[in-house]
PDB file of N, CA and C in Angstrom:
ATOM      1  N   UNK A   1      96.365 108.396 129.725  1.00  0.00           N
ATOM      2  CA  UNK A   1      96.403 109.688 129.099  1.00  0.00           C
ATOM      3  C   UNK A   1      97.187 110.614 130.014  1.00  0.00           C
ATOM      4  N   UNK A   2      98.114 111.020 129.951  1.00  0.00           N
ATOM      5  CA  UNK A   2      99.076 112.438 130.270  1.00  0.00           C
ATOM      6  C   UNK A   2      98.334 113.784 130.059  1.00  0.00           C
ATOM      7  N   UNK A   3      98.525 114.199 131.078  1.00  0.00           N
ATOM      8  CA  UNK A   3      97.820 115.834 130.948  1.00  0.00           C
ATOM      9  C   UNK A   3      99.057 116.560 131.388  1.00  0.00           C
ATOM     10  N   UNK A   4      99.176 117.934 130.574  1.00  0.00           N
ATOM     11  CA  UNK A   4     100.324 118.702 130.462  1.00  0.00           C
ATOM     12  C   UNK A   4     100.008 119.933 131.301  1.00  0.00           C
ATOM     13  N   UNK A   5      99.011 120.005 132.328  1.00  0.00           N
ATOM     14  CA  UNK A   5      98.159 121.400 132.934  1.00  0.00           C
ATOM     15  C   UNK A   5      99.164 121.325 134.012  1.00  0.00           C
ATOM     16  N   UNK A   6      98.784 122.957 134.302  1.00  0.00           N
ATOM     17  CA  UNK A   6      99.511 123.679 135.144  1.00  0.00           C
ATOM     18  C   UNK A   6      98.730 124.196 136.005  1.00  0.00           C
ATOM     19  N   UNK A   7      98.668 123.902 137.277  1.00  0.00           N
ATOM     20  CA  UNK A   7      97.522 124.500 137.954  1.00  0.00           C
ATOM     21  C   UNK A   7      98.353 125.185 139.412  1.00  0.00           C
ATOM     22  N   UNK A   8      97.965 126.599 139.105  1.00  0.00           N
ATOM     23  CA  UNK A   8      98.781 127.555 140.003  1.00  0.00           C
ATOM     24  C   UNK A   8      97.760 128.189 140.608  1.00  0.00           C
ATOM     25  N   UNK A   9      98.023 128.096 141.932  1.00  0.00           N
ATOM     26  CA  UNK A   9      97.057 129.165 142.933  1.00  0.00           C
ATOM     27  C   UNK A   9      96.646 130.408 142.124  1.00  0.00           C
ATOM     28  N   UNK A  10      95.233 130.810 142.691  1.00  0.00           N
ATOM     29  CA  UNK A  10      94.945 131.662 142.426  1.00  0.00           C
ATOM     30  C   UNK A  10      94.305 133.020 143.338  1.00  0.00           C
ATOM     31  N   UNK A  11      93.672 133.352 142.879  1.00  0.00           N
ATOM     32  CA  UNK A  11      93.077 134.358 144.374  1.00  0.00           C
ATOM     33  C   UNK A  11      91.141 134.767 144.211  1.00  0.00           C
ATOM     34  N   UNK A  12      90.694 134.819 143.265  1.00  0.00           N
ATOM     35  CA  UNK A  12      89.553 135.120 142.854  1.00  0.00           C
ATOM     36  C   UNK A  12      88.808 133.629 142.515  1.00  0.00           C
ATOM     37  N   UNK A  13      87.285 134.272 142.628  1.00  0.00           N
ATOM     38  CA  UNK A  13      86.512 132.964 142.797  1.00  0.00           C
ATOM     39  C   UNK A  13      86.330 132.095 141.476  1.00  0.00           C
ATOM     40  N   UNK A  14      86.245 133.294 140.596  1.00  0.00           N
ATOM     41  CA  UNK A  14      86.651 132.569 139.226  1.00  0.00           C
ATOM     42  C   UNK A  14      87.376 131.389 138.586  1.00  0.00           C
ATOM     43  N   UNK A  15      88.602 132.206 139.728  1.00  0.00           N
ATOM     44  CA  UNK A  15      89.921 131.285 138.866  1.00  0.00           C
ATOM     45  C   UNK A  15      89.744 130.230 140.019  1.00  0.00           C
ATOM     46  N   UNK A  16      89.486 130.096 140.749  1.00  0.00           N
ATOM     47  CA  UNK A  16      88.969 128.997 141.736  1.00  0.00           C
ATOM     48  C   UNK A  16      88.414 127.868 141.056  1.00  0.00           C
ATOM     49  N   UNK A  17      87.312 128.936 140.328  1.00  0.00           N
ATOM     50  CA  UNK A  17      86.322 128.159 139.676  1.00  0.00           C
ATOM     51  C   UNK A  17      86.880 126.876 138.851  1.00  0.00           C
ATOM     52  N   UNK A  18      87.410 127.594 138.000  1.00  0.00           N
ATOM     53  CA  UNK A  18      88.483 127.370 136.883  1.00  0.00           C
ATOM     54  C   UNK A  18      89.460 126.359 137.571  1.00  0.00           C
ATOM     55  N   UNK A  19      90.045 126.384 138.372  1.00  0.00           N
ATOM     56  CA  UNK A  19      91.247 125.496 139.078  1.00  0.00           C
ATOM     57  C   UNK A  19      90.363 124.432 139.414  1.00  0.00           C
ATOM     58  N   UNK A  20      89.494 124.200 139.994  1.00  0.00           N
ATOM     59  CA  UNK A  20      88.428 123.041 140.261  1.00  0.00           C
ATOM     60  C   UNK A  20      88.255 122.535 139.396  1.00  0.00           C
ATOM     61  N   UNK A  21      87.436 122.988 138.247  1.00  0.00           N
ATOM     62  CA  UNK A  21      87.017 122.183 136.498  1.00  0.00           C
ATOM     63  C   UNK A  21      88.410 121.578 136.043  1.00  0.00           C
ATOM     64  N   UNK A  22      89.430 122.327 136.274  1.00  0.00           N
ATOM     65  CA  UNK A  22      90.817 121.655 135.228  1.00  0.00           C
ATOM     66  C   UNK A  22      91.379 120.551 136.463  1.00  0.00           C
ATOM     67  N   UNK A  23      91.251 120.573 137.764  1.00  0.00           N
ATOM     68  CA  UNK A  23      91.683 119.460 138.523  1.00  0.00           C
ATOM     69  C   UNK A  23      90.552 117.975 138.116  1.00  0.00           C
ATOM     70  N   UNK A  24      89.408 118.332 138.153  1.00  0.00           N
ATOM     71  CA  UNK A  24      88.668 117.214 137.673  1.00  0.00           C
ATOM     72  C   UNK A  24      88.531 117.010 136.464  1.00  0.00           C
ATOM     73  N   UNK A  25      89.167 117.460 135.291  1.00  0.00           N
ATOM     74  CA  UNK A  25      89.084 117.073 134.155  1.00  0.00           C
ATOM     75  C   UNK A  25      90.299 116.304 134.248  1.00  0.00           C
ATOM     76  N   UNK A  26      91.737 116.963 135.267  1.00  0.00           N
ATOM     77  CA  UNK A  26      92.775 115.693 135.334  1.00  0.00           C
ATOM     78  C   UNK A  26      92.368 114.840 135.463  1.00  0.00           C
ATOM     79  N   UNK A  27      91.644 114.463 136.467  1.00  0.00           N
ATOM     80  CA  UNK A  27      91.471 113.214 137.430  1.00  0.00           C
ATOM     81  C   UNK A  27      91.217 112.464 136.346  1.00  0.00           C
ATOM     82  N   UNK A  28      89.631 112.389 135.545  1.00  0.00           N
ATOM     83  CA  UNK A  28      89.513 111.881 134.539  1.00  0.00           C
ATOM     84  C   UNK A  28      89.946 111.356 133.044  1.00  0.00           C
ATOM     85  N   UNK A  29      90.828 112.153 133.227  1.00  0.00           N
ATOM     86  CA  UNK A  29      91.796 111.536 131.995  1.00  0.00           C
ATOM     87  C   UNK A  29      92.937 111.161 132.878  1.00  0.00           C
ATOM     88  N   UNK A  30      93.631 110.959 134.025  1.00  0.00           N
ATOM     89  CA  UNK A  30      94.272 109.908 135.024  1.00  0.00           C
ATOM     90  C   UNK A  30      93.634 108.917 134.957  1.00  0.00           C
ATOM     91  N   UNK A  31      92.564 108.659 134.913  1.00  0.00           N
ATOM     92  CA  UNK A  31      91.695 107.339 135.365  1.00  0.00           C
ATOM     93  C   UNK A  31      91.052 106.364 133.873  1.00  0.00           C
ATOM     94  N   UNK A  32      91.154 107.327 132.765  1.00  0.00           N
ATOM     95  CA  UNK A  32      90.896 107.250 131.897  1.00  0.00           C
ATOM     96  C   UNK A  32      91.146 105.397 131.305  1.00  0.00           C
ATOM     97  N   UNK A  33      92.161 104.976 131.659  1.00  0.00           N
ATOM     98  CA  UNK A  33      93.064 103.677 131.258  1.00  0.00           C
ATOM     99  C   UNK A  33      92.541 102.790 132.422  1.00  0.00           C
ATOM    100  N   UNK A  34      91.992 102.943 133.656  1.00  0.00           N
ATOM    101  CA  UNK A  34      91.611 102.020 134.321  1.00  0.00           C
ATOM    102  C   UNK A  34      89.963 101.926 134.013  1.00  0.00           C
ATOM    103  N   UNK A  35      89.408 102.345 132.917  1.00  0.00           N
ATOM    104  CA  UNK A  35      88.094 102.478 132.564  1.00  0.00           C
ATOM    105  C   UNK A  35      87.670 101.098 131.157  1.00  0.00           C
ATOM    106  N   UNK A  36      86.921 100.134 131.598  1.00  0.00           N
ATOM    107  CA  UNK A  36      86.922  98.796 129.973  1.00  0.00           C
ATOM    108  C   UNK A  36      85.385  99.700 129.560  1.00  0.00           C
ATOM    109  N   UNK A  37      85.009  98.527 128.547  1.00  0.00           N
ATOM    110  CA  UNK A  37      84.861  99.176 127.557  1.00  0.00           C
ATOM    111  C   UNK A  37      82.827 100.022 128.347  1.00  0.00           C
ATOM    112  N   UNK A  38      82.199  98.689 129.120  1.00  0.00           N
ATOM    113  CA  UNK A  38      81.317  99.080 129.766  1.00  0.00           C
ATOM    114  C   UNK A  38      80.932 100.178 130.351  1.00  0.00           C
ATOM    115  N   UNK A  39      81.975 100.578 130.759  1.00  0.00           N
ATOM    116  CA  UNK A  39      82.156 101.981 131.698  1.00  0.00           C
ATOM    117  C   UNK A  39      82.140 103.463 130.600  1.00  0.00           C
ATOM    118  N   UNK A  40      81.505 103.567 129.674  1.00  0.00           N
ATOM    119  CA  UNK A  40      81.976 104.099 128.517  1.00  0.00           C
ATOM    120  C   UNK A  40      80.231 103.952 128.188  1.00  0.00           C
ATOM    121  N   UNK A  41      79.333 103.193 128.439  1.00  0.00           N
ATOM    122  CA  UNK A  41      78.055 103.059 127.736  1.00  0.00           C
ATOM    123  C   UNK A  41      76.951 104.966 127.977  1.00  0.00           C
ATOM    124  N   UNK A  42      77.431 105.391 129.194  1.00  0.00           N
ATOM    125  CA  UNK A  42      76.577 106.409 129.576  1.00  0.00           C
ATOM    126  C   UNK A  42      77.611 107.510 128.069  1.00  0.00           C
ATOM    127  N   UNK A  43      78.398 107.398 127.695  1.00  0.00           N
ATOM    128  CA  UNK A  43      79.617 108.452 126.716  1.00  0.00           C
ATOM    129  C   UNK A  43      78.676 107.834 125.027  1.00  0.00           C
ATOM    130  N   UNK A  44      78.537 106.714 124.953  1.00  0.00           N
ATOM    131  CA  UNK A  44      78.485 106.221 123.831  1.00  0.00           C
ATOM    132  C   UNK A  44      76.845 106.177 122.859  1.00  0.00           C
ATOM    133  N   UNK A  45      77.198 106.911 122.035  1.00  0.00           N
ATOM    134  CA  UNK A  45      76.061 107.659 120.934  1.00  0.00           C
ATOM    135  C   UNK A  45      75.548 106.458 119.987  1.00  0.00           C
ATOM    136  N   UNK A  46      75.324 105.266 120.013  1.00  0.00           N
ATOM    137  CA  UNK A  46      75.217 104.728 119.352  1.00  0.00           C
ATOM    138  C   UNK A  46      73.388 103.367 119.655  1.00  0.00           C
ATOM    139  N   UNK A  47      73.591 103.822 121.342  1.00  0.00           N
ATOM    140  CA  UNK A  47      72.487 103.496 122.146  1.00  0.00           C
ATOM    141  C   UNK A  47      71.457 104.413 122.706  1.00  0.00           C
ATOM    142  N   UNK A  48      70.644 104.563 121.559  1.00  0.00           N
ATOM    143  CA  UNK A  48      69.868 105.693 121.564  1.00  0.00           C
ATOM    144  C   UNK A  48      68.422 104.724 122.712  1.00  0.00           C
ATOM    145  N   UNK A  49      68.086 104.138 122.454  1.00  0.00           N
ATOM    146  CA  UNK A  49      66.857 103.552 123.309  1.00  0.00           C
ATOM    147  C   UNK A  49      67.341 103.183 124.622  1.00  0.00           C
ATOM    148  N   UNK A  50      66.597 102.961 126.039  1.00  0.00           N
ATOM    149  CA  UNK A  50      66.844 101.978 126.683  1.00  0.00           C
ATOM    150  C   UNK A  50      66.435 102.627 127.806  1.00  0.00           C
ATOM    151  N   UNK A  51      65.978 101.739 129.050  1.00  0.00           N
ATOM    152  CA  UNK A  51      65.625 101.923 130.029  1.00  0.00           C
ATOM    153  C   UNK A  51      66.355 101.370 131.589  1.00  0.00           C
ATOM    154  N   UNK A  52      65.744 102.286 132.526  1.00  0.00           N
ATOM    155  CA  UNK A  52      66.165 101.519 133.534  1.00  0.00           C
ATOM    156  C   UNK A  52      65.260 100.305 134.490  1.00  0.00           C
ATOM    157  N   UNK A  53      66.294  99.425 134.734  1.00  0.00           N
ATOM    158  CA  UNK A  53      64.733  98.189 135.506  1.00  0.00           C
ATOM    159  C   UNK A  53      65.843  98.176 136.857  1.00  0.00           C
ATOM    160  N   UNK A  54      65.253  98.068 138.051  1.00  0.00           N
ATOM    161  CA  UNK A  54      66.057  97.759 139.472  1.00  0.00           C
ATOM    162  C   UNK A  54      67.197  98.003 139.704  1.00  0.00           C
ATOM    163  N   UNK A  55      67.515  99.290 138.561  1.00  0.00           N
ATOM    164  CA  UNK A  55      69.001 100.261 138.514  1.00  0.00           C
ATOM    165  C   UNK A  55      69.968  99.927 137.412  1.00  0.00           C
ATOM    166  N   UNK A  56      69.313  98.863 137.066  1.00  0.00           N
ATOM    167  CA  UNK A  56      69.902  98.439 135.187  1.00  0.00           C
ATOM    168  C   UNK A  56      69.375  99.360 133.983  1.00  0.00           C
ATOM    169  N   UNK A  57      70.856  99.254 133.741  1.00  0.00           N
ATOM    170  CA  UNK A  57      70.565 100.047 131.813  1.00  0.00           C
ATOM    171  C   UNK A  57      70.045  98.824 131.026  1.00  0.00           C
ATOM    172  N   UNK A  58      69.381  98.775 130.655  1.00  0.00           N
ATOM    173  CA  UNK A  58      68.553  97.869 129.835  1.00  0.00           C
ATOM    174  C   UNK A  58      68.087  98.508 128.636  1.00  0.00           C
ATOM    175  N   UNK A  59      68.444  97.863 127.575  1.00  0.00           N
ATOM    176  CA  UNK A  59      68.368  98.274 125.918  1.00  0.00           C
ATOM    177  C   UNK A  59      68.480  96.709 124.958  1.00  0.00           C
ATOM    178  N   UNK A  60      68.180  97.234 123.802  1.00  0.00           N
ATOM    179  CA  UNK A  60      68.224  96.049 122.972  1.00  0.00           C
ATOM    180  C   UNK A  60      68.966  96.554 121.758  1.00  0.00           C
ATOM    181  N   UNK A  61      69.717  95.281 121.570  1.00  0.00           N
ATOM    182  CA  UNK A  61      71.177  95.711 120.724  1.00  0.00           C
ATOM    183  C   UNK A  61      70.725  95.315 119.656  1.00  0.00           C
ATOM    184  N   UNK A  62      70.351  96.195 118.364  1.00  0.00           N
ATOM    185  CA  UNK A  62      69.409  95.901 117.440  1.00  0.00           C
ATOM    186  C   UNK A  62      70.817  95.815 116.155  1.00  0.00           C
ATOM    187  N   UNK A  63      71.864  96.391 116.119  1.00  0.00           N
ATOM    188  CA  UNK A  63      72.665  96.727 115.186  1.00  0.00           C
ATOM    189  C   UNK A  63      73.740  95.048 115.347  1.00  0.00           C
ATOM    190  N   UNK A  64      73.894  94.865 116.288  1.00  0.00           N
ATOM    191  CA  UNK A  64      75.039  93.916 116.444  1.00  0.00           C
ATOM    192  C   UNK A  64      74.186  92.442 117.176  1.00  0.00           C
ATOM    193  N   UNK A  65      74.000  92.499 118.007  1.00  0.00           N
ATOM    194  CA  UNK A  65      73.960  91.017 118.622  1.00  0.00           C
ATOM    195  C   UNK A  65      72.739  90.419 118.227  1.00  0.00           C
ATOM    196  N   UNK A  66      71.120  91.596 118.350  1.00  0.00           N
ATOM    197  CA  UNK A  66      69.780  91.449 118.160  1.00  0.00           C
ATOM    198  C   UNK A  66      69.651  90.618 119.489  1.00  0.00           C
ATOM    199  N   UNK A  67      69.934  91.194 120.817  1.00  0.00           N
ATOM    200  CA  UNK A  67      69.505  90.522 121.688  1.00  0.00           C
ATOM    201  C   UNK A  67      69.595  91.854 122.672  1.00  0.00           C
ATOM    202  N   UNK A  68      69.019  91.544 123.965  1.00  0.00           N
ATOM    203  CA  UNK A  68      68.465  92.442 124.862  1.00  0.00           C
ATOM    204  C   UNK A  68      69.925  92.313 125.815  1.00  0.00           C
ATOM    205  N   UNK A  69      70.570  93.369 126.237  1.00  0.00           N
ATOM    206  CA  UNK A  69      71.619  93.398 127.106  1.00  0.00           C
ATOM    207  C   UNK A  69      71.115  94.348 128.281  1.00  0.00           C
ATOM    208  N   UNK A  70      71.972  94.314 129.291  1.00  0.00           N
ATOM    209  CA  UNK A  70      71.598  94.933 130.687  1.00  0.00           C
ATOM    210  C   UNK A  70      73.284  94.897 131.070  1.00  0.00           C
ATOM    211  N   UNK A  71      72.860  96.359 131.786  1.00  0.00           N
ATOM    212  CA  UNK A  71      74.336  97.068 132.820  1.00  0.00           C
ATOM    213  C   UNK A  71      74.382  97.494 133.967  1.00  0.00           C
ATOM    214  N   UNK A  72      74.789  97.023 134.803  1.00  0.00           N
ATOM    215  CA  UNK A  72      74.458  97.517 136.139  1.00  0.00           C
ATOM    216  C   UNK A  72      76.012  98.323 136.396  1.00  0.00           C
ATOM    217  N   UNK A  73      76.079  99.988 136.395  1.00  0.00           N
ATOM    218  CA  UNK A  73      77.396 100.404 136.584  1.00  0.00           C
ATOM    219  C   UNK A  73      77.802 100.209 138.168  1.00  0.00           C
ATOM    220  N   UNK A  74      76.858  99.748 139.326  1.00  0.00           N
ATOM    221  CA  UNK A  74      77.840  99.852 140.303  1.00  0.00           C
ATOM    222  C   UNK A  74      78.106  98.846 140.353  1.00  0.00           C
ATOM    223  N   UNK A  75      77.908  97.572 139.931  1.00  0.00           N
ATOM    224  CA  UNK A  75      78.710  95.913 140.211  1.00  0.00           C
ATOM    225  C   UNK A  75      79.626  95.975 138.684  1.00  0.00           C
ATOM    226  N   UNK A  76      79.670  96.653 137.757  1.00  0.00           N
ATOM    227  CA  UNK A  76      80.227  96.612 136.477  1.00  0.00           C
ATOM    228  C   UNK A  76      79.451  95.453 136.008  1.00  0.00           C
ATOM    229  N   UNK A  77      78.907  94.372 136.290  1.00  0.00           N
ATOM    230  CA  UNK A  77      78.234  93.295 135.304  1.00  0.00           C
ATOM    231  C   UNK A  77      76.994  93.624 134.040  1.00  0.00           C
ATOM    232  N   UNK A  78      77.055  92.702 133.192  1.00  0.00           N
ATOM    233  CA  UNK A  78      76.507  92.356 132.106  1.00  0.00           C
ATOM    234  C   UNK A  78      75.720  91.241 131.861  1.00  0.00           C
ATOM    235  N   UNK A  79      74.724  91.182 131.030  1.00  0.00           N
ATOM    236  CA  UNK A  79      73.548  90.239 131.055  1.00  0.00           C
ATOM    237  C   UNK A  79      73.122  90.461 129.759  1.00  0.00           C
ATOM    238  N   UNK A  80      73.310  89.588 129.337  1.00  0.00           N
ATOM    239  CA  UNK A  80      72.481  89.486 127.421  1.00  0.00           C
ATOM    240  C   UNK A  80      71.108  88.331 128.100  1.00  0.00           C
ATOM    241  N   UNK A  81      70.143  88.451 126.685  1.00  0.00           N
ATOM    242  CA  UNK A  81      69.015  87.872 127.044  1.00  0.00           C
ATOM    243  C   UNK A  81      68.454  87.791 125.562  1.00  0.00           C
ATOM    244  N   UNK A  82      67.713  86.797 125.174  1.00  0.00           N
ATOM    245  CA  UNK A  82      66.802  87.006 124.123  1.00  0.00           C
ATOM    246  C   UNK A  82      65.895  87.355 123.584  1.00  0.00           C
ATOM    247  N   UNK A  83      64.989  87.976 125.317  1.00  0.00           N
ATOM    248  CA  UNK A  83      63.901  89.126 125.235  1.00  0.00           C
ATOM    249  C   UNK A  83      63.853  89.905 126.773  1.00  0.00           C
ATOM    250  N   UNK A  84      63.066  90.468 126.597  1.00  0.00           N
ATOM    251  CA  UNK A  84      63.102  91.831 126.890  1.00  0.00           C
ATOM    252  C   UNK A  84      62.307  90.754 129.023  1.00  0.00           C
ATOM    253  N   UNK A  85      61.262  90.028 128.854  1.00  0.00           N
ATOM    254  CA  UNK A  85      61.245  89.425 130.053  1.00  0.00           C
ATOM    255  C   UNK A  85      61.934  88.793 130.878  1.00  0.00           C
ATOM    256  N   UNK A  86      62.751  87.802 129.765  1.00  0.00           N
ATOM    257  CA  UNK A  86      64.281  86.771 129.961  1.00  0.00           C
ATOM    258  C   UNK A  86      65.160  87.555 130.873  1.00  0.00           C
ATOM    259  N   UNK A  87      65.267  89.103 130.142  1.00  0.00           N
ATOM    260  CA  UNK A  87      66.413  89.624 131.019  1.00  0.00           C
ATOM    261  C   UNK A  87      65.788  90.295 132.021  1.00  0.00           C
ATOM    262  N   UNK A  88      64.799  90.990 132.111  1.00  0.00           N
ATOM    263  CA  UNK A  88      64.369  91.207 134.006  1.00  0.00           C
ATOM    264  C   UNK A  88      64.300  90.180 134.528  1.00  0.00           C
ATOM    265  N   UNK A  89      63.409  88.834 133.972  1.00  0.00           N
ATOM    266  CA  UNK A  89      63.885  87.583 135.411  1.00  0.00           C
ATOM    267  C   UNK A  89      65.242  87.177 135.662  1.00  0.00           C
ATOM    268  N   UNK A  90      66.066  87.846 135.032  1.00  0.00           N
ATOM    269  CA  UNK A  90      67.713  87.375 135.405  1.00  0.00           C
ATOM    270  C   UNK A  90      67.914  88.445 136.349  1.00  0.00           C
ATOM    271  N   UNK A  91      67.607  89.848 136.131  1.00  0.00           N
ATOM    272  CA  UNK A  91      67.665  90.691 137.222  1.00  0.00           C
ATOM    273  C   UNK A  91      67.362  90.900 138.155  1.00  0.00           C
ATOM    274  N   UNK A  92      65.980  90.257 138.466  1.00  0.00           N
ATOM    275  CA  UNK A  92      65.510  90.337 139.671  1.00  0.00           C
ATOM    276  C   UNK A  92      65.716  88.704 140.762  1.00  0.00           C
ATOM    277  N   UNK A  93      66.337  87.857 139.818  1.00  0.00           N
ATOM    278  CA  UNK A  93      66.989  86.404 140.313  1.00  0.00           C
ATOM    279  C   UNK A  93      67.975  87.296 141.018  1.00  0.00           C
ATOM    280  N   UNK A  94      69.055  88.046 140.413  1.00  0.00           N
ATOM    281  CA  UNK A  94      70.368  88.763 140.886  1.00  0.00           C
ATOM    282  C   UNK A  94      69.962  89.765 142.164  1.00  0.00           C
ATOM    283  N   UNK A  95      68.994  90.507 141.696  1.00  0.00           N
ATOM    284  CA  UNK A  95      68.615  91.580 142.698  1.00  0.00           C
ATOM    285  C   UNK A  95      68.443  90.950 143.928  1.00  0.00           C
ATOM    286  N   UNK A  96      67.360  90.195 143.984  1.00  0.00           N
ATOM    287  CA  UNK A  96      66.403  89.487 145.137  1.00  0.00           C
ATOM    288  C   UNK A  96      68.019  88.668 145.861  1.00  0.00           C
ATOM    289  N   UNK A  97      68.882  88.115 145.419  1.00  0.00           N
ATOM    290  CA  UNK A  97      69.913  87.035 145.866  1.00  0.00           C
ATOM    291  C   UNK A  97      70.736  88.166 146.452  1.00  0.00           C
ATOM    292  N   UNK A  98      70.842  89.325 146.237  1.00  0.00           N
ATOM    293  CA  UNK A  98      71.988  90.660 146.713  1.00  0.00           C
ATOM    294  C   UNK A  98      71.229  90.930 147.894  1.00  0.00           C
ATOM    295  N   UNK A  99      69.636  91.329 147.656  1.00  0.00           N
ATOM    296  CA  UNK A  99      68.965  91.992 148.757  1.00  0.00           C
ATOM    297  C   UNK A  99      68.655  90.580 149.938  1.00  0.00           C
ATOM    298  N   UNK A 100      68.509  89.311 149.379  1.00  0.00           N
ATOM    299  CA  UNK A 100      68.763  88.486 150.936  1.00  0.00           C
ATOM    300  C   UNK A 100      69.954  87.926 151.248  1.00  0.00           C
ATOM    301  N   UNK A 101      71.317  88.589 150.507  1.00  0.00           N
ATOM    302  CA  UNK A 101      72.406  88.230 151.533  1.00  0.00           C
ATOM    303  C   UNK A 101      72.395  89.352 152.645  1.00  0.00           C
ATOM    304  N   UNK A 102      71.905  91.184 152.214  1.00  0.00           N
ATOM    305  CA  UNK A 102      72.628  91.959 152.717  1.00  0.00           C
ATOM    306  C   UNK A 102      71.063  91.958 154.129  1.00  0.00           C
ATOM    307  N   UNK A 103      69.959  91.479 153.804  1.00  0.00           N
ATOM    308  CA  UNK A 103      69.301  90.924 154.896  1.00  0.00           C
ATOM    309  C   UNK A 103      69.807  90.139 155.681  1.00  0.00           C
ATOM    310  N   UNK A 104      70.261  89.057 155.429  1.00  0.00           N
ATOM    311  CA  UNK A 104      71.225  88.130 156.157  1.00  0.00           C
ATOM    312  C   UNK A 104      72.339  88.671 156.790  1.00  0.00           C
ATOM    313  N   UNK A 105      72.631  89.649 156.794  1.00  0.00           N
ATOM    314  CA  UNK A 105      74.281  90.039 157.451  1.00  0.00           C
ATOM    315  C   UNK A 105      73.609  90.748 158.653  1.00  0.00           C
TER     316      UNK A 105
END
């Protein structure tokens, strides 16, 4: 996405203000194209339920798959499951294997 803004010094705290909000609204539409489709779940109105388990978005995809999915945004990974236990013991298999490598180092 191309942004056409003009951002010219200013002098007041306002327009400060203002010059800050329109530099980070660039950034974000700069970055916009290096973003798939995951990265988009916290934007997207269509996942009204869901919780968090050991820092996973965890919900159940009732419209499309009918299976329990999980998101972890800081590794970007994904985890479908067929219930709602299936997919915490996959998470905490993942969790527990992260937390004794970074024990191990």
């Amino acid at each position: 996405m191309k942004s056409n803004l003009s951002l010219e010094p200013k002098t007041t705290a306002n327009d400060l203000d203002a010059c800050i909000a329109i530099a980070w609204l660039d950034l974000v539409a700069a970055t916009e194209d290096d973003l798939d489709g995951d990265d988009w779940l916290a934007l997207c109105g269509d996942i009204d339920e869901g919780e968090i388990y050991r820092e996973w978005f965890i919900w159940y995809d009732e419209e499309v798959s009918q299976e329990w999915e999980a998101y972890d945004i800081a590794t970007n990974q994904r985890i479908v499951a067929s219930d709602s236990t299936e997919l915490k013991a996959r998470i905490d298999l993942l969790e527990d294997g992260i937390n004794s490598q970074a024990k191990a180092s």
